[in-house]
Protein backbone atom coordinates (compact mmCIF):
# COMPACT_ATOMS: atom_id res chain seq x y z
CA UNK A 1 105.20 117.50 113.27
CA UNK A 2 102.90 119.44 115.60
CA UNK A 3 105.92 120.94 117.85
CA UNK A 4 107.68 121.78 114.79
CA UNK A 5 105.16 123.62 113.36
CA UNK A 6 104.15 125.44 116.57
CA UNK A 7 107.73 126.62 117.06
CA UNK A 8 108.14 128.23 113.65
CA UNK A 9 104.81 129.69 113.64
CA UNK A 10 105.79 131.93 117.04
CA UNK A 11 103.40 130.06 119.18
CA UNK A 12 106.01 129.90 122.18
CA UNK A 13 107.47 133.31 121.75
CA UNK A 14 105.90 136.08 123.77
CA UNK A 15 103.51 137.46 122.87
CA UNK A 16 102.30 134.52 121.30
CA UNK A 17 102.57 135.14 117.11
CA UNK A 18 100.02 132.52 116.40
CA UNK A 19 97.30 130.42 117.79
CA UNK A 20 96.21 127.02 117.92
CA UNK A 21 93.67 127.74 114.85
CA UNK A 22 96.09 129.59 112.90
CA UNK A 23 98.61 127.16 113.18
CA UNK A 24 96.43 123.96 112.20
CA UNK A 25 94.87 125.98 109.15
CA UNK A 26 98.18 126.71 107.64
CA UNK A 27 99.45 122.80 108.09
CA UNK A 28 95.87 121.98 106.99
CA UNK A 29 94.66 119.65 109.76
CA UNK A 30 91.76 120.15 111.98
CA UNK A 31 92.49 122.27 114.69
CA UNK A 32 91.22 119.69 117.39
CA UNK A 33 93.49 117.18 115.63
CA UNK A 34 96.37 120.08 115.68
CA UNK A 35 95.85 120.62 119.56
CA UNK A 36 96.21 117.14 120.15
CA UNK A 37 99.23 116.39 118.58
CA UNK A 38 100.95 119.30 120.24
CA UNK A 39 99.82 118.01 123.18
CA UNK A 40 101.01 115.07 123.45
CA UNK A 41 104.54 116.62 122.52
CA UNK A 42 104.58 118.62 124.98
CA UNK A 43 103.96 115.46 127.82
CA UNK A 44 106.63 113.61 125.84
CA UNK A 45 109.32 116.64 126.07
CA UNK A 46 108.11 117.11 129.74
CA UNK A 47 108.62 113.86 130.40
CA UNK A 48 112.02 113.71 129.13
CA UNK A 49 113.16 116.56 130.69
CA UNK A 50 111.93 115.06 134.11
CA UNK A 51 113.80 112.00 133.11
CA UNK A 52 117.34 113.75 132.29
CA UNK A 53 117.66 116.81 134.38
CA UNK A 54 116.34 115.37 137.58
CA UNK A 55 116.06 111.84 137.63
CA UNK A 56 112.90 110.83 137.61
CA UNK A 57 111.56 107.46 136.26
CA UNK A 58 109.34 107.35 133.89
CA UNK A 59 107.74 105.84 130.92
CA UNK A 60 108.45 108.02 128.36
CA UNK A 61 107.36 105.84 125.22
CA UNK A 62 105.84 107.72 122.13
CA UNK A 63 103.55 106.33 119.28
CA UNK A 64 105.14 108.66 116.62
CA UNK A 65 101.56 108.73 115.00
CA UNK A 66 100.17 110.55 117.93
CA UNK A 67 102.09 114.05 117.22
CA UNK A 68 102.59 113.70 113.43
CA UNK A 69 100.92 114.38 110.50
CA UNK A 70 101.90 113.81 107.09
């Protein structure tokens, strides 16, 4: 999984440990593919936080296929 992979690879700590690149190169996808994926993880988990911390309606639905790759 994209997230996964960005999270143990430091790309959310500060400074950032690795990039985009870096990160898609060692799970060997394309980086565009990579960005993506992470992407569209990031909307999901946005939108779910929206939906439980303050109530907002949304449609949160996910194709799993859109932030996975295996």
């Amino acid at each position: 999984m994209a997230l996964e992979a960005a999270v143990k690879c430091g790309y959310y700590e500060e400074p950032r440990q690795r990039s985009v690149t870096e990160i898609a190169t060692e799970v060997d996808v394309p980086s565009t593919t990579f960005q993506y994926r992470l992407n569209r993880a990031e909307a999901w988990l946005a939108k779910q936080f929206a939906t439980d911390s303050v109530s907002v309606k949304i449609d949160a639905d996910l194709n799993l296929e859109d932030i996975e790759f295996r």
